[in-house]
Protein backbone atom coordinates (compact mmCIF):
# COMPACT_ATOMS: atom_id res chain seq x y z
CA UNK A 1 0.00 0.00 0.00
CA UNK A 2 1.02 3.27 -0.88
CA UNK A 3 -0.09 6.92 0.34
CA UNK A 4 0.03 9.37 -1.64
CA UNK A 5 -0.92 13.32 -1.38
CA UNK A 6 -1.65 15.20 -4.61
CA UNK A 7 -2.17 19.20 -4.86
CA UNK A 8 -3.59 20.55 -7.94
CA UNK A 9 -4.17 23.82 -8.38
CA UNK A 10 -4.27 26.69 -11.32
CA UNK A 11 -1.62 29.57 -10.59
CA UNK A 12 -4.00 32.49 -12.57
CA UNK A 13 -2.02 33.58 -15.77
CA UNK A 14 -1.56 37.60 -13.97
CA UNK A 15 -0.65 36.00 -10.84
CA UNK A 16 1.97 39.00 -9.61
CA UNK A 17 2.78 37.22 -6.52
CA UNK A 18 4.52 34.32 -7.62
CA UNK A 19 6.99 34.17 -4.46
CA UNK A 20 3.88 33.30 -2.54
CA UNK A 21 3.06 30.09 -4.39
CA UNK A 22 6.49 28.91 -4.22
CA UNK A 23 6.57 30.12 -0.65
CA UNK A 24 3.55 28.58 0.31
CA UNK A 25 4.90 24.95 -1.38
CA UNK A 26 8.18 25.51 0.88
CA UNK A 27 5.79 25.66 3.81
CA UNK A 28 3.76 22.57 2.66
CA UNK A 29 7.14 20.56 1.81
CA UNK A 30 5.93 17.61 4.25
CA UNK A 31 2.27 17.52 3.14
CA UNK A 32 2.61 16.98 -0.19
CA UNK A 33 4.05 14.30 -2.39
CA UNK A 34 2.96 15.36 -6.00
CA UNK A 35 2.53 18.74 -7.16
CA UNK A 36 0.45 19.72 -10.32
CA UNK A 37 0.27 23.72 -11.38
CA UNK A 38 -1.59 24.92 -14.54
CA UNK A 39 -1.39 28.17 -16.01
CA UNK A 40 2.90 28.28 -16.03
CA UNK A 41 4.46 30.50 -17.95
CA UNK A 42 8.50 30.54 -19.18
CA UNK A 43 8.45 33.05 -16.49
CA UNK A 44 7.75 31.04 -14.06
CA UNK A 45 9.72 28.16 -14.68
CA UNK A 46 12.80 29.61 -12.59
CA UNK A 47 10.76 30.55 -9.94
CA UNK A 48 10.35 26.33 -9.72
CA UNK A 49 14.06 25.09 -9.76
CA UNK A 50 14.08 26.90 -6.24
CA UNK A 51 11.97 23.77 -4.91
CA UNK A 52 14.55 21.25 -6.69
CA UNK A 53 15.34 20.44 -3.00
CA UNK A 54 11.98 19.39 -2.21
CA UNK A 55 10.78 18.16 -5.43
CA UNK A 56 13.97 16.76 -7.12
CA UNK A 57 11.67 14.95 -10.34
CA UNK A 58 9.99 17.96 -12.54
CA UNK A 59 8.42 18.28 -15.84
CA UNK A 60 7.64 22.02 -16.82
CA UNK A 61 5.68 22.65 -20.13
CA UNK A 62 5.58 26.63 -20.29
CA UNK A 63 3.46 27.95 -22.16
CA UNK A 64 2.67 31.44 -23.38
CA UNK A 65 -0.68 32.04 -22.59
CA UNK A 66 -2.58 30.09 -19.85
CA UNK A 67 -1.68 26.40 -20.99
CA UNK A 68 1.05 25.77 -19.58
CA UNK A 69 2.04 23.17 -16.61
CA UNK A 70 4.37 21.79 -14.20
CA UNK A 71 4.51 18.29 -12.14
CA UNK A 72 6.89 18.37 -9.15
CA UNK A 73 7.23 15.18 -7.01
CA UNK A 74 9.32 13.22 -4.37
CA UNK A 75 9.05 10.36 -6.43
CA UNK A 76 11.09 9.46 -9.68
CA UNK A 77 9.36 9.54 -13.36
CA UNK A 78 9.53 6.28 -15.40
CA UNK A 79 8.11 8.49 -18.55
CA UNK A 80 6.44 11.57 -19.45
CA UNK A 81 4.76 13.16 -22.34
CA UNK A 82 2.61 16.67 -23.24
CA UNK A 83 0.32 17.12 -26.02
CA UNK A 84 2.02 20.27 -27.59
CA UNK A 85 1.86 21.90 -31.31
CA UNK A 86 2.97 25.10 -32.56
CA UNK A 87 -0.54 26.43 -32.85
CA UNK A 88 -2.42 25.13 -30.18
CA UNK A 89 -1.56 25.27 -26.34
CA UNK A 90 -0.79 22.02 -23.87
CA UNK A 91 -4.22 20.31 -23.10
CA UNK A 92 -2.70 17.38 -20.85
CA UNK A 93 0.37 16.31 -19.61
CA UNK A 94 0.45 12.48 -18.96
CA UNK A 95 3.38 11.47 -16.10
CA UNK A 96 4.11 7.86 -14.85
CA UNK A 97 5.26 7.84 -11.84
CA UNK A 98 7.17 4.70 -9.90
CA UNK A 99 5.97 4.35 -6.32
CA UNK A 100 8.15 0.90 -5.93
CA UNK A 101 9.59 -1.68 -7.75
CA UNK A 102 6.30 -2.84 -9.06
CA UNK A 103 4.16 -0.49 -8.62
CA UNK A 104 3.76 2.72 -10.52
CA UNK A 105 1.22 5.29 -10.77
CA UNK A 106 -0.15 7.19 -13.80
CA UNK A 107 -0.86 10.87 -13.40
CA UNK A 108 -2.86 13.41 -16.25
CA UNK A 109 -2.64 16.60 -16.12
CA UNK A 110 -5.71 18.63 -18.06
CA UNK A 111 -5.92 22.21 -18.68
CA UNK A 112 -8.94 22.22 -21.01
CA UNK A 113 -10.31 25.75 -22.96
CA UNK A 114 -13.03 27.31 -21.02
CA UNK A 115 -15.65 27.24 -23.56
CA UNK A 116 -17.07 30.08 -22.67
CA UNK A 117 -14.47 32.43 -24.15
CA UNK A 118 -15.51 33.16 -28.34
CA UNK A 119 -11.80 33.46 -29.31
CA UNK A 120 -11.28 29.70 -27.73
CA UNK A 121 -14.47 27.97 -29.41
CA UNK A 122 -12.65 26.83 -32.64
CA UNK A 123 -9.66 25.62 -31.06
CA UNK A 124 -11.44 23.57 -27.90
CA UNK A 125 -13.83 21.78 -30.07
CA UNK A 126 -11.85 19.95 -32.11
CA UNK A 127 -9.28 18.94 -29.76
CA UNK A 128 -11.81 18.06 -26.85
CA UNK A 129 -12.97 15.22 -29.22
């Protein structure tokens, strides 16, 4: 049996307080195992490598835009892949993760296109198919 404790949350794109989030994950450094952030930025990615200590396995996918994302965890990565193009942002990251020698855990990551937005509608529908 393994226990495991995931955080997921969504930074906010204009989120001008970065140093809290890392701060706050600094605090948390016991609570949580696996870390999942949407919403990351190539700004933000540096900001990250100051929780290398804590989290030594990462996968960043910045994105411009909102689409971007990061998985930080205490436990090694057997594989990892993003869906990624050019001209469309990062819907999912997909992240196996070993929790033992024969056990593993598989991890997705989805940061879909709110819908409601008119500018999104013809890149969401086709790729939410």
């Amino acid at each position: 049996t393994h226990n495991l404790t995931i955080v997921q949350f969504n930074r906010y794109i204009d989120n001008l307080q970065d140093y809290k989030v890392i701060q706050w994950l600094s605090n948390k450094k016991n609570e949580f195992d696996i870390v999942l952030i949407q919403e990351i930025n190539p700004g933000f990615v540096q900001e990250l490598k100051s929780l290398v200590q804590i989290y030594p396995y990462q996968y960043v996918t910045p994105q411009r835009g909102n689409f971007g994302q990061a998985l930080l965890s205490k436990k090694k990565f057997i594989s990892h892949i993003s869906k990624t193009s050019s001209d469309k942002p990062s819907f999912y990251i997909t992240t196996k993760i070993r929790l033992s020698e024969t056990d593993s855990l598989t991890l997705y990551g989805i940061h879909i296109l709110p819908p409601k937005l008119q500018r999104w509608l013809h890149t969401a529908t086709p790729n939410l198919r």
